[in-house]
C-alpha atoms as a PDB file:
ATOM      1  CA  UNK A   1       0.000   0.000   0.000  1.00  0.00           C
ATOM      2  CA  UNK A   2       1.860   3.210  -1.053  1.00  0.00           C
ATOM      3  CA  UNK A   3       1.208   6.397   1.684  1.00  0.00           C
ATOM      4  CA  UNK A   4      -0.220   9.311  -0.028  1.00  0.00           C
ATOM      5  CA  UNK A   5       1.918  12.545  -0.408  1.00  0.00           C
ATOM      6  CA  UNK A   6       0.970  15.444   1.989  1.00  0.00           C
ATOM      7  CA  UNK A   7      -0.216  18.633  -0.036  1.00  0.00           C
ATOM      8  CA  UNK A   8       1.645  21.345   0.045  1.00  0.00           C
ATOM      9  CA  UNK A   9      -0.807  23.505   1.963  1.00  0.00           C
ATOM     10  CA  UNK A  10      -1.145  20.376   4.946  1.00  0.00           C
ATOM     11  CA  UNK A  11       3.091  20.505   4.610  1.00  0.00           C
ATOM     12  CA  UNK A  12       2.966  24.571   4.793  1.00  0.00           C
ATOM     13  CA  UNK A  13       0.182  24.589   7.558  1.00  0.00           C
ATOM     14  CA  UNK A  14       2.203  21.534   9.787  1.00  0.00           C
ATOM     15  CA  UNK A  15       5.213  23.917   9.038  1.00  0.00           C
ATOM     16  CA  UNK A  16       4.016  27.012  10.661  1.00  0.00           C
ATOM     17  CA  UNK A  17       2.513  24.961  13.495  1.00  0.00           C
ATOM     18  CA  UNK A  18       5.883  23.479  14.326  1.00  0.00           C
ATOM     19  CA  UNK A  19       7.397  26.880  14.051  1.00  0.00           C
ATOM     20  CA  UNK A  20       4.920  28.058  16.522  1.00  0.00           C
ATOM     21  CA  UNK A  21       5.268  26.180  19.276  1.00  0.00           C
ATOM     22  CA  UNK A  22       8.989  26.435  18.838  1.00  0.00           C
ATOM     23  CA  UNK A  23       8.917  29.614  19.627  1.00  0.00           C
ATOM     24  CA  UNK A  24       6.075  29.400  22.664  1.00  0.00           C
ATOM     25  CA  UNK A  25       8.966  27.088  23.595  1.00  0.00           C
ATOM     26  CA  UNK A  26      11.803  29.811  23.519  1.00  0.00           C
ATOM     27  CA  UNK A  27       9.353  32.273  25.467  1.00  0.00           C
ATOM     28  CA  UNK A  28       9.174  29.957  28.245  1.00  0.00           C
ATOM     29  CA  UNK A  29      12.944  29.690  28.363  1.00  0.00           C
ATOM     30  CA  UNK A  30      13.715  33.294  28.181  1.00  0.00           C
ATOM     31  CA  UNK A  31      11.471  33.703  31.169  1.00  0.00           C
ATOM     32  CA  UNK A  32      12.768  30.513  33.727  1.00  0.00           C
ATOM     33  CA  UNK A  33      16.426  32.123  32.786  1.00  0.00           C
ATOM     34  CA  UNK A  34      15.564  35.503  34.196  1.00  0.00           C
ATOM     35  CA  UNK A  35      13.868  33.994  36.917  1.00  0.00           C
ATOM     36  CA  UNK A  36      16.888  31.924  38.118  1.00  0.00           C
ATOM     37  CA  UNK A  37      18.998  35.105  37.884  1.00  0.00           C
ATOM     38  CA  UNK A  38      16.589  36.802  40.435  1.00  0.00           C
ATOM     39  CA  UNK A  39      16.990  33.818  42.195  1.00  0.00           C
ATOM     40  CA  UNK A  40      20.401  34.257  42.453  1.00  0.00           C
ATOM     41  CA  UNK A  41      20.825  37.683  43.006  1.00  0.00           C
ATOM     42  CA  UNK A  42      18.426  37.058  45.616  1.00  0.00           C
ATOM     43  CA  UNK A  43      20.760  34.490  47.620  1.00  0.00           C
ATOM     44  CA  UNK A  44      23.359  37.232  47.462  1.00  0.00           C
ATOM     45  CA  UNK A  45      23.814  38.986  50.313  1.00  0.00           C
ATOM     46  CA  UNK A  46      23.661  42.534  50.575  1.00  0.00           C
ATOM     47  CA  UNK A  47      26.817  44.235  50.217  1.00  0.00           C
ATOM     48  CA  UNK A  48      27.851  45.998  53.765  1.00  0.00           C
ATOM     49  CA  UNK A  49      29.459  49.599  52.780  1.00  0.00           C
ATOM     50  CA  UNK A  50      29.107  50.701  56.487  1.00  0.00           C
ATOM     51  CA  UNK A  51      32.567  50.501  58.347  1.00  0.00           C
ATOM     52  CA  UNK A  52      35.866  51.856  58.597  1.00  0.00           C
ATOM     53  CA  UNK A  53      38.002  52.755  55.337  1.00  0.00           C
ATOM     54  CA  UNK A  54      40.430  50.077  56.442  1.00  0.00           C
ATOM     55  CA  UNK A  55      37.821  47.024  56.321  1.00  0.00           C
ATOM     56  CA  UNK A  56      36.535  48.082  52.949  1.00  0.00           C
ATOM     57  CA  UNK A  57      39.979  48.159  51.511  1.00  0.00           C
ATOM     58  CA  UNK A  58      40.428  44.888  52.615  1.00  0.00           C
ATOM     59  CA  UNK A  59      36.893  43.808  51.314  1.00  0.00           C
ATOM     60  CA  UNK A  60      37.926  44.940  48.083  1.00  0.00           C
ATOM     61  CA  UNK A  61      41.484  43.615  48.497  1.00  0.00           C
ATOM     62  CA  UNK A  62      39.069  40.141  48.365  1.00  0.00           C
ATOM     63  CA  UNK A  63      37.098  40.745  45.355  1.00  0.00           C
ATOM     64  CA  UNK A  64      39.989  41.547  43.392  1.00  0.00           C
ATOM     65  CA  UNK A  65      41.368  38.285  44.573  1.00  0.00           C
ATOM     66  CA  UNK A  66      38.507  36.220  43.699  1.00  0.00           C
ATOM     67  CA  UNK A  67      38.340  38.230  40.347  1.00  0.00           C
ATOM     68  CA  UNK A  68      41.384  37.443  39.670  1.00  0.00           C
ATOM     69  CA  UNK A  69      41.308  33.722  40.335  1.00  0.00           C
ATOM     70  CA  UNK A  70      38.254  33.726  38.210  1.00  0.00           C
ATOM     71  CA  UNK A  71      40.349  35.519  35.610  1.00  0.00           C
ATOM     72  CA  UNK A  72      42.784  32.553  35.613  1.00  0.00           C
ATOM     73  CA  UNK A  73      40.164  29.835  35.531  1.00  0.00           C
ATOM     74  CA  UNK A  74      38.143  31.029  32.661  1.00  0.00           C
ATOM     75  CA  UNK A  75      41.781  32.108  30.419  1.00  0.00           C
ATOM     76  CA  UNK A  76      42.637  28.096  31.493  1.00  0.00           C
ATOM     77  CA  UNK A  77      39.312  26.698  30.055  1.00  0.00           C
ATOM     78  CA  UNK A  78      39.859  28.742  27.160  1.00  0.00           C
ATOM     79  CA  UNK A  79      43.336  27.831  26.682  1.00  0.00           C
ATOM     80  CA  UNK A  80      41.619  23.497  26.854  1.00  0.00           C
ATOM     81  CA  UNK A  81      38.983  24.707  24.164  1.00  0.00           C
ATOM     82  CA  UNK A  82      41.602  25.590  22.226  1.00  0.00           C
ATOM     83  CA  UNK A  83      43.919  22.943  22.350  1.00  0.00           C
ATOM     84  CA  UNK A  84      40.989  20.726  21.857  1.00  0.00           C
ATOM     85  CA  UNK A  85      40.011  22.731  18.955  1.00  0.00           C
ATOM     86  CA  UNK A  86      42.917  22.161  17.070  1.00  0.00           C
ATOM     87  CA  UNK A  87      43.730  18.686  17.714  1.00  0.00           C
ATOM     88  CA  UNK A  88      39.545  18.612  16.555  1.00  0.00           C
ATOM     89  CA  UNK A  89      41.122  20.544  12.952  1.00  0.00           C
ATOM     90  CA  UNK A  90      44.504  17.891  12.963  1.00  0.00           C
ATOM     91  CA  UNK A  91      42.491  15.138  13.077  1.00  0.00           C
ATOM     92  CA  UNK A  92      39.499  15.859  10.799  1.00  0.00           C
ATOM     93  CA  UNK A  93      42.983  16.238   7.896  1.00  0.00           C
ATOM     94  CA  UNK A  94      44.465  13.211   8.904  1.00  0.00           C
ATOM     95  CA  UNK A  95      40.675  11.282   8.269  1.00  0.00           C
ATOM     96  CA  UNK A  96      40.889  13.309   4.913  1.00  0.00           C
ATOM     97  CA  UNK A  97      44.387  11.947   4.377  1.00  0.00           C
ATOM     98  CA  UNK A  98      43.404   8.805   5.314  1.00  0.00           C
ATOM     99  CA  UNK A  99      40.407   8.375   3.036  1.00  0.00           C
ATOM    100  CA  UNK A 100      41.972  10.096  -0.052  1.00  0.00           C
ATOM    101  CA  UNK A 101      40.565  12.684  -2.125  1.00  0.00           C
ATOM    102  CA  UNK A 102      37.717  10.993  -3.765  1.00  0.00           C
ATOM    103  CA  UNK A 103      37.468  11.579  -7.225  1.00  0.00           C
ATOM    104  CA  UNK A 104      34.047  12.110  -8.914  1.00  0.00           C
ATOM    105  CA  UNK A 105      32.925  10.126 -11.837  1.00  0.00           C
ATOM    106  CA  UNK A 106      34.035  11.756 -15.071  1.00  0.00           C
ATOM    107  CA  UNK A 107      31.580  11.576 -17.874  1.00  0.00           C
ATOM    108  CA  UNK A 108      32.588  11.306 -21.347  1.00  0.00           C
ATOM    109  CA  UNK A 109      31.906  14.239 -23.762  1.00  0.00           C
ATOM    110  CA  UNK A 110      32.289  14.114 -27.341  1.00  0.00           C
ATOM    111  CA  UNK A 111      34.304  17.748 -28.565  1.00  0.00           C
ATOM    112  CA  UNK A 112      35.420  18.862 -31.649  1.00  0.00           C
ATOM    113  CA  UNK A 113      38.969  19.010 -32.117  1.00  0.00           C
ATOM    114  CA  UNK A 114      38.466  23.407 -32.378  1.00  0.00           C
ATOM    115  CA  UNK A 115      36.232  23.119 -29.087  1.00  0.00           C
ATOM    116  CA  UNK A 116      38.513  21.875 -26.971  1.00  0.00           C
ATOM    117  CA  UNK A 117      41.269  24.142 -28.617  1.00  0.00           C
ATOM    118  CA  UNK A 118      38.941  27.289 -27.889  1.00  0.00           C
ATOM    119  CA  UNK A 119      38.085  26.090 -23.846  1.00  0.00           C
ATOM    120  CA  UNK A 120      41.873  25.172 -23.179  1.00  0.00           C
ATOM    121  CA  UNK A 121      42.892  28.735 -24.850  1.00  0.00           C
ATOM    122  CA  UNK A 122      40.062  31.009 -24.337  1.00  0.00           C
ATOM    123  CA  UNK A 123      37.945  33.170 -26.306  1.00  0.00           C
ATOM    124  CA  UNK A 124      41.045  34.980 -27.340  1.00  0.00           C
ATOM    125  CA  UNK A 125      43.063  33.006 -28.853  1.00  0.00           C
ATOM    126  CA  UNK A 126      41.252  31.673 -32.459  1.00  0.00           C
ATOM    127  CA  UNK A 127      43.642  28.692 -33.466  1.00  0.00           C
ATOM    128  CA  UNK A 128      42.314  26.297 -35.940  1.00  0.00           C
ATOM    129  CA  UNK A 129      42.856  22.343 -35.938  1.00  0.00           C
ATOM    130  CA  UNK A 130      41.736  21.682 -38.998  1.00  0.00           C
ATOM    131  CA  UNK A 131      44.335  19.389 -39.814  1.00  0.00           C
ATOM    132  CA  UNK A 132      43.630  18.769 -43.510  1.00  0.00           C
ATOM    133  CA  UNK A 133      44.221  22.544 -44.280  1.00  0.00           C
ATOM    134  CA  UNK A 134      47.018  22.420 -42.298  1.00  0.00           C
ATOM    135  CA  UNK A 135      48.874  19.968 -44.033  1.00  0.00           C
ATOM    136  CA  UNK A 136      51.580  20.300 -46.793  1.00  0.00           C
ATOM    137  CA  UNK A 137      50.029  20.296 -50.435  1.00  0.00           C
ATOM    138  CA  UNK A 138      52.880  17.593 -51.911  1.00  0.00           C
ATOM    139  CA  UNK A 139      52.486  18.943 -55.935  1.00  0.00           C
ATOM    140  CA  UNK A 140      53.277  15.977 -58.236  1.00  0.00           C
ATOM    141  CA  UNK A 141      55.631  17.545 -60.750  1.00  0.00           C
ATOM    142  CA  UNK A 142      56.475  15.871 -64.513  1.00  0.00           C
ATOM    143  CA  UNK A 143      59.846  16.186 -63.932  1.00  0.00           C
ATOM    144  CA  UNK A 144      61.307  16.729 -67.725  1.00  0.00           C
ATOM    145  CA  UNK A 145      64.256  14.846 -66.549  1.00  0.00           C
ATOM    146  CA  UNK A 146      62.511  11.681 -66.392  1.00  0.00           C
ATOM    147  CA  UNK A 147      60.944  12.330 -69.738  1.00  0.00           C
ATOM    148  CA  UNK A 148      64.674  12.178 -71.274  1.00  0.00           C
ATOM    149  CA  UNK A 149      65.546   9.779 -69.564  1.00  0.00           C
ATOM    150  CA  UNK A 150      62.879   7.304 -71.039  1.00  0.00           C
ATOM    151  CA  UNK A 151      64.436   8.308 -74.481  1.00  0.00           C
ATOM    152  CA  UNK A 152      67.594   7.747 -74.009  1.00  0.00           C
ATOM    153  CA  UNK A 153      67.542   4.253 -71.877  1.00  0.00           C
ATOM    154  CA  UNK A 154      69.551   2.733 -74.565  1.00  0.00           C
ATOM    155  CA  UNK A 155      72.314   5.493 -73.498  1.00  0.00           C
ATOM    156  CA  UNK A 156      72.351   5.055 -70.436  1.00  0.00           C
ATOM    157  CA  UNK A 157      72.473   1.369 -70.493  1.00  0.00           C
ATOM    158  CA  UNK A 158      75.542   1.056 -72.811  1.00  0.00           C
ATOM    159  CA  UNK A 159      77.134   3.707 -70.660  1.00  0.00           C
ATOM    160  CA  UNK A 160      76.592   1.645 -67.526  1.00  0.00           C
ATOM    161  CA  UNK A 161      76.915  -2.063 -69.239  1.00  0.00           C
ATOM    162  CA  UNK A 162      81.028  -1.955 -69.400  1.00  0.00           C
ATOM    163  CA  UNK A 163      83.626  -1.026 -66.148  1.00  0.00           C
ATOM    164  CA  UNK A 164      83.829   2.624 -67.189  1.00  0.00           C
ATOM    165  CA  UNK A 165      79.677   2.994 -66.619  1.00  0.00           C
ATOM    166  CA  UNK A 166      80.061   1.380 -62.993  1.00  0.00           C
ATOM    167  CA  UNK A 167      83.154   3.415 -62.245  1.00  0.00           C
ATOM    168  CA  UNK A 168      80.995   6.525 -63.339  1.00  0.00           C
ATOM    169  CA  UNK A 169      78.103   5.670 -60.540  1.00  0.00           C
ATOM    170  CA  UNK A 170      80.714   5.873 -57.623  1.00  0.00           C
ATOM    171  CA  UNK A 171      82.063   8.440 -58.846  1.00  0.00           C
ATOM    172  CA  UNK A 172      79.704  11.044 -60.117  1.00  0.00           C
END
């Protein structure tokens, strides 16, 4: 039995609901933090200015103490978040190292010799690769030579039948 798809006015309408109480949610969280900061501030006793100077030096002698201490502690935990940070970073690169670079499928795509000239060069740059143009027209020329020759084989061969038509070759 296949499930019917949801509408896109149900979707949009479950949507807005969700969003809704989310944030009916949030309200009720904004207001139990202030409420535990009264309470708090409430267990805090009032602060005593009434005395001689000497006593409230030495109160304050104590809150810059503690302040400092607190100082300390929180520039320690910050100094751990850090340090975890970063070993966090090294060791997300060595699992890339690890794994390889993983290379994506590459699909095959049929170019013209000019197209793939004119992406690896640019727009600018309008070389051709038309290969049959580019080629060397070899002209057949009638050499007149050769036409001569055929007339005078007989010539030639009686020039080259005895020792002094041998000796010629090598030598000419």
């Amino acid at each position: 039995m296949s499930e019917k798809k949801m509408t896109s006015s149900r979707r949009h309408h479950l949507k807005s609901l969700v969003l809704q109480i989310a944030f009916e949610l949030i309200e009720v969280e904004k207001k139990e933090a202030e409420q535990v900061k009264k309470n708090f501030m409430a267990e805090i006793p009032a602060l005593d200015l009434s005395g001689d100077q000497a006593a409230l030096m030495e109160m304050l002698k104590k809150l810059a103490h503690t302040i400092d201490k607190v100082d300390e502690e929180r520039y320690d935990a910050e100094a751990k978040v850090n340090k975890a940070d970063k070993e966090i970073e090294d060791l997300k690169m060595k699992v890339i190292e690890i794994q390889g670079m993983k290379k994506p499928a590459l699909k095959k795509v049929r170019m013209s010799a000019d197209a793939m000239l004119q992406a690896l060069l640019g727009t600018k740059h309008k070389a051709s690769m038309d290969f049959r143009a580019n080629l060397k027209e070899v002209k057949k020329e009638v050499k007149e030579e050769a036409a001569d020759a055929v007339g005078d084989w007989r010539k030639n061969v009686d020039e080259q039948a005895g020792m002094d038509g041998r000796m010629k070759k090598f030598q000419g």
